[in-house]
C-alpha atoms as a PDB file:
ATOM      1  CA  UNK A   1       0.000   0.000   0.000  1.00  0.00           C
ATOM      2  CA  UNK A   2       1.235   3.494  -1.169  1.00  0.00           C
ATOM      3  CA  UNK A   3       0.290   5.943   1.620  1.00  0.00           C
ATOM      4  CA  UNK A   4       1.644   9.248  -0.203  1.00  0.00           C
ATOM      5  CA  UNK A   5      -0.834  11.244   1.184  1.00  0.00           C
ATOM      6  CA  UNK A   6      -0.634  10.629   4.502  1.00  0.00           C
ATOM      7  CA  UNK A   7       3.057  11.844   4.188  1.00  0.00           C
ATOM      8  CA  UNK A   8       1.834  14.641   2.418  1.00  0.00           C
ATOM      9  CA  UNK A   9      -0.868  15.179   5.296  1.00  0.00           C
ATOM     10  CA  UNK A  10       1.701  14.681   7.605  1.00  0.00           C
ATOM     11  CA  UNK A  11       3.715  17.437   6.554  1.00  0.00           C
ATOM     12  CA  UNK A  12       0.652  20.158   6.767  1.00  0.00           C
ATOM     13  CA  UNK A  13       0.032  18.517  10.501  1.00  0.00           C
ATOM     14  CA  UNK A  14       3.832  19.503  10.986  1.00  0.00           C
ATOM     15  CA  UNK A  15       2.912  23.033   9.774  1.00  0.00           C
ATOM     16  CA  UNK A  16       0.517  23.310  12.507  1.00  0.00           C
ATOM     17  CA  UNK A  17       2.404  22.324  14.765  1.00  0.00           C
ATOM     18  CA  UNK A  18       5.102  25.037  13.875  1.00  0.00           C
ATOM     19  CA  UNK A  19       2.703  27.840  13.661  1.00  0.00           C
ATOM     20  CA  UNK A  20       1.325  26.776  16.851  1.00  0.00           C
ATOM     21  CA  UNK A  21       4.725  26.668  18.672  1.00  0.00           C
ATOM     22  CA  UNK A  22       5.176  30.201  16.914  1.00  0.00           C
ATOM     23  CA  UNK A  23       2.288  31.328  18.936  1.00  0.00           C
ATOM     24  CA  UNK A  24       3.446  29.385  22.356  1.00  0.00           C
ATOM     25  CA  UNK A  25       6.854  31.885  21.825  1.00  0.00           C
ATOM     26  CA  UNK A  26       8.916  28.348  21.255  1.00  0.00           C
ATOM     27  CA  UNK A  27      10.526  29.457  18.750  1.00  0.00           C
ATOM     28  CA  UNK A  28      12.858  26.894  18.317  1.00  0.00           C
ATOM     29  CA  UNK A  29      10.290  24.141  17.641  1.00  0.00           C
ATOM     30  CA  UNK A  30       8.435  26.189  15.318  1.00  0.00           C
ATOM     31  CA  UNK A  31      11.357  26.463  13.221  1.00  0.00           C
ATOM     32  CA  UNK A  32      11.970  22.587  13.746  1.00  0.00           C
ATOM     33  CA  UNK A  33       8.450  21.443  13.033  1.00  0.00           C
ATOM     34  CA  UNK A  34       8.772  23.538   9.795  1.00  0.00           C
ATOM     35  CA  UNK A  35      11.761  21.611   9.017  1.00  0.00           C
ATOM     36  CA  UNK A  36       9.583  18.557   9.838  1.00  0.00           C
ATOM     37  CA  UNK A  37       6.771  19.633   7.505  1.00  0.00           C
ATOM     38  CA  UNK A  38       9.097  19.699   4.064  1.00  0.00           C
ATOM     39  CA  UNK A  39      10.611  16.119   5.322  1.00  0.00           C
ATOM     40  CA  UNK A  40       7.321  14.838   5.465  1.00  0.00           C
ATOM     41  CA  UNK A  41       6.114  16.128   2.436  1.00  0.00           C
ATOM     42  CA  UNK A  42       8.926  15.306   0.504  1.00  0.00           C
ATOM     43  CA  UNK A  43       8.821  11.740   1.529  1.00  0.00           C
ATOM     44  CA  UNK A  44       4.903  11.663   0.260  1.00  0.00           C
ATOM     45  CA  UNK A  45       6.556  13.159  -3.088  1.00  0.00           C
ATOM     46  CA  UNK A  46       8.728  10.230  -3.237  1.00  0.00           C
ATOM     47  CA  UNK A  47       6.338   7.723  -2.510  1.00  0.00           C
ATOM     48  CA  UNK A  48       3.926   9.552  -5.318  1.00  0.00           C
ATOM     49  CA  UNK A  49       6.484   9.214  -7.938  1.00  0.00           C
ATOM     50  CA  UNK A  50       7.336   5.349  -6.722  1.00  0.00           C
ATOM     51  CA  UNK A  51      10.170   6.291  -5.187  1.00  0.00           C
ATOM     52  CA  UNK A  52      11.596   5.750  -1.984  1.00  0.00           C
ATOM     53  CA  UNK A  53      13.622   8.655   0.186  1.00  0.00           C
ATOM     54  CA  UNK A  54      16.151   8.184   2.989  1.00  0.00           C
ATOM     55  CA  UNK A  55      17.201  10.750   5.258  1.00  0.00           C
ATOM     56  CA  UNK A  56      16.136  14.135   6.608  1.00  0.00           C
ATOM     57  CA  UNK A  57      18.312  16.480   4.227  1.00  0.00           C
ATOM     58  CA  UNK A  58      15.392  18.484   2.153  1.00  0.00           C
ATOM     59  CA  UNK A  59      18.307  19.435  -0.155  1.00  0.00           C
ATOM     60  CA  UNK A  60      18.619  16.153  -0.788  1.00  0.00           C
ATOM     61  CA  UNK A  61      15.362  15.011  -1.185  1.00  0.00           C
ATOM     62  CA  UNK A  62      14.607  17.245  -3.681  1.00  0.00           C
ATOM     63  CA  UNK A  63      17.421  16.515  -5.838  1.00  0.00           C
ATOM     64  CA  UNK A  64      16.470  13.057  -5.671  1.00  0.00           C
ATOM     65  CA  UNK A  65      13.356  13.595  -7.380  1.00  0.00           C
ATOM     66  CA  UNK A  66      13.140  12.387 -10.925  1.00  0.00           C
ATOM     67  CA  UNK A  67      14.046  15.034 -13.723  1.00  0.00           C
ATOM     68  CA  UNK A  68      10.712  15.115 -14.671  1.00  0.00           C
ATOM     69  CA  UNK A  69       9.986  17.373 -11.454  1.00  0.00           C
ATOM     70  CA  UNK A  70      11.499  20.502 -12.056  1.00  0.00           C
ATOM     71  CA  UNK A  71      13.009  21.920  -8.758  1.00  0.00           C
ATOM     72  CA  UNK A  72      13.837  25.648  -8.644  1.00  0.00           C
ATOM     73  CA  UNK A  73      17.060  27.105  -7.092  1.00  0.00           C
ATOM     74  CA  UNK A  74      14.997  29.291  -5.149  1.00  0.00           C
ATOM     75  CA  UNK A  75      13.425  26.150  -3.538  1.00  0.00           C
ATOM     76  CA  UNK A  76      16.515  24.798  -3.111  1.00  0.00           C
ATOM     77  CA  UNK A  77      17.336  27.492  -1.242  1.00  0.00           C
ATOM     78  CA  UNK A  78      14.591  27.558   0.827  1.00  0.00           C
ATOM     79  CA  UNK A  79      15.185  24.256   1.680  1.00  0.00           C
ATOM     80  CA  UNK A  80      19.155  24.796   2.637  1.00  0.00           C
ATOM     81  CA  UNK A  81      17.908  26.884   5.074  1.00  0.00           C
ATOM     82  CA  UNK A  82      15.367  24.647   6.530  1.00  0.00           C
ATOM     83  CA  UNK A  83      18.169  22.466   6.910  1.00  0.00           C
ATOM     84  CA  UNK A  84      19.754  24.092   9.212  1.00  0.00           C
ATOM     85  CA  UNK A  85      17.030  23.488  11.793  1.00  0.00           C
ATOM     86  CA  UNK A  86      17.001  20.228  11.998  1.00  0.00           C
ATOM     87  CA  UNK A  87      19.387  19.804  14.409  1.00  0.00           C
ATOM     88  CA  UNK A  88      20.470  22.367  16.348  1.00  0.00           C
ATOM     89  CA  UNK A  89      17.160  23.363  17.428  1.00  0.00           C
ATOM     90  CA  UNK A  90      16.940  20.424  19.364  1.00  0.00           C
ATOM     91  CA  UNK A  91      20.467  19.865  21.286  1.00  0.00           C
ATOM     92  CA  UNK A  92      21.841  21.914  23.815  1.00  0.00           C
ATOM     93  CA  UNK A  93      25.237  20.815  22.855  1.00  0.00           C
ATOM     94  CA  UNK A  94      24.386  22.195  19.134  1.00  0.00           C
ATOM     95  CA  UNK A  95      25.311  25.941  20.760  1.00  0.00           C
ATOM     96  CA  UNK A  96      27.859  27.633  22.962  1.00  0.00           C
ATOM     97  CA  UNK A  97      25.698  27.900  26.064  1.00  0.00           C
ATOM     98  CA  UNK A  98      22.333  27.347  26.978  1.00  0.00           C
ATOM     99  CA  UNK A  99      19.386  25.565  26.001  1.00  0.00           C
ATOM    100  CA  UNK A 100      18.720  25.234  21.963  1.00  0.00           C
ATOM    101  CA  UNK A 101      15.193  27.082  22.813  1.00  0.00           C
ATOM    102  CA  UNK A 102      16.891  30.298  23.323  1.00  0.00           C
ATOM    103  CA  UNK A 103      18.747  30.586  20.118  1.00  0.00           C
ATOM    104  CA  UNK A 104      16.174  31.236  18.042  1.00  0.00           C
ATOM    105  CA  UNK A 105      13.858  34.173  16.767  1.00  0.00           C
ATOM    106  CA  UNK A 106      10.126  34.967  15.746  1.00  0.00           C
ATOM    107  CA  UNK A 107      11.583  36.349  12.419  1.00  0.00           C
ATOM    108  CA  UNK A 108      13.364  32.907  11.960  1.00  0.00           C
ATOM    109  CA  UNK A 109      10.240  31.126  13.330  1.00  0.00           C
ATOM    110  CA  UNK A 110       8.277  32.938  10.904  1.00  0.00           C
ATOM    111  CA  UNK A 111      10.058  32.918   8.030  1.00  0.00           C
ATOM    112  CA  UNK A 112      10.859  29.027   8.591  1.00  0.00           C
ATOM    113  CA  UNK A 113       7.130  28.204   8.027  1.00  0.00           C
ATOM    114  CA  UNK A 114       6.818  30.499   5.361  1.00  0.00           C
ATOM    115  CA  UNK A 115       9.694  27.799   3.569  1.00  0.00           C
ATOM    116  CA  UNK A 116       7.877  24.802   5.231  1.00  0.00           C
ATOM    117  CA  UNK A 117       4.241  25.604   3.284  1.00  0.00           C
ATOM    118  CA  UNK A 118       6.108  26.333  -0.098  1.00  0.00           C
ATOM    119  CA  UNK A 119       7.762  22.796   0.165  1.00  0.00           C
ATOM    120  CA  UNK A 120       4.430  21.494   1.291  1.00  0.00           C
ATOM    121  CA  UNK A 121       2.987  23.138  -1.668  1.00  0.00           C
ATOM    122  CA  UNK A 122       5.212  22.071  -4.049  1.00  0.00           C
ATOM    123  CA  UNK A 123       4.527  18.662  -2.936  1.00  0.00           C
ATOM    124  CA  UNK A 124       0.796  18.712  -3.184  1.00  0.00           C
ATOM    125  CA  UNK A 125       1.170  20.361  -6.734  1.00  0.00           C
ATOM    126  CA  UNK A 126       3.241  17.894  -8.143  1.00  0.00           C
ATOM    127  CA  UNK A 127       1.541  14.918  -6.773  1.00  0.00           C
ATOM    128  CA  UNK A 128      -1.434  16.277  -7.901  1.00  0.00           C
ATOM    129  CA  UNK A 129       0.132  16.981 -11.420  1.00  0.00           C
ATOM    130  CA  UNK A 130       1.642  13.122 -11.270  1.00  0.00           C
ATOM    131  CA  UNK A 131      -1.640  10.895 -10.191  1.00  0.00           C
END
């Protein structure tokens, strides 16, 4: 059984999640469970396209998509940043001092989520386009 859309659904769940730990001031989380959302939805791309995706690198996911699925630099770059949170928002050890929850902003909260629904988007329009 292909279950491609519940990764896909996942991933909006994850964007929830984000926007609701934006709210909550955990800024941090929010900017993992963006992170989350595009790993999720990726994965559902995969699947989609009868594929199957390793790892937790959106970068890498979406070069692994067939060439058939065109994948901007802009996305790309989007999803470098994403990257960065998967991590280091979650280990102390990831930062000179303190907890990881302290390291991080609204702006980065809010812009994180902003990357998370375009990956989520992308997904949903290329699945869509590849049914």
């Amino acid at each position: 059984m292909n279950r491609w859309k519940d990764w896909i659904e996942q991933g909006k769940l994850n964007l929830r999640a984000a926007k609701n730990s934006l709210k909550m001031g955990d800024f941090a989380w929010a900017c993992f469970a963006a992170h989350q959302a595009g790993d999720s939805a990726l994965k559902g791309l995969h699947q989609c396209l009868g594929q199957v995706a390793w790892g937790h690198s959106l970068v890498d996911l979406l070069k692994g998509l067939p060439e058939t699925v065109e994948v901007s630099e802009q996305l790309l770059e989007k999803a470098r940043i994403l990257d960065r949170f998967y991590i280091p928002t979650r280990y102390p050890d990831a930062h000179p001092s303190g907890p990881a929850g302290i390291h991080y902003s609204e702006k980065e909260a809010k812009e994180a989520i902003s990357f998370g629904e375009e990956i989520v988007r992308f997904c949903e329009s290329e699945s869509m386009e590849n049914r």
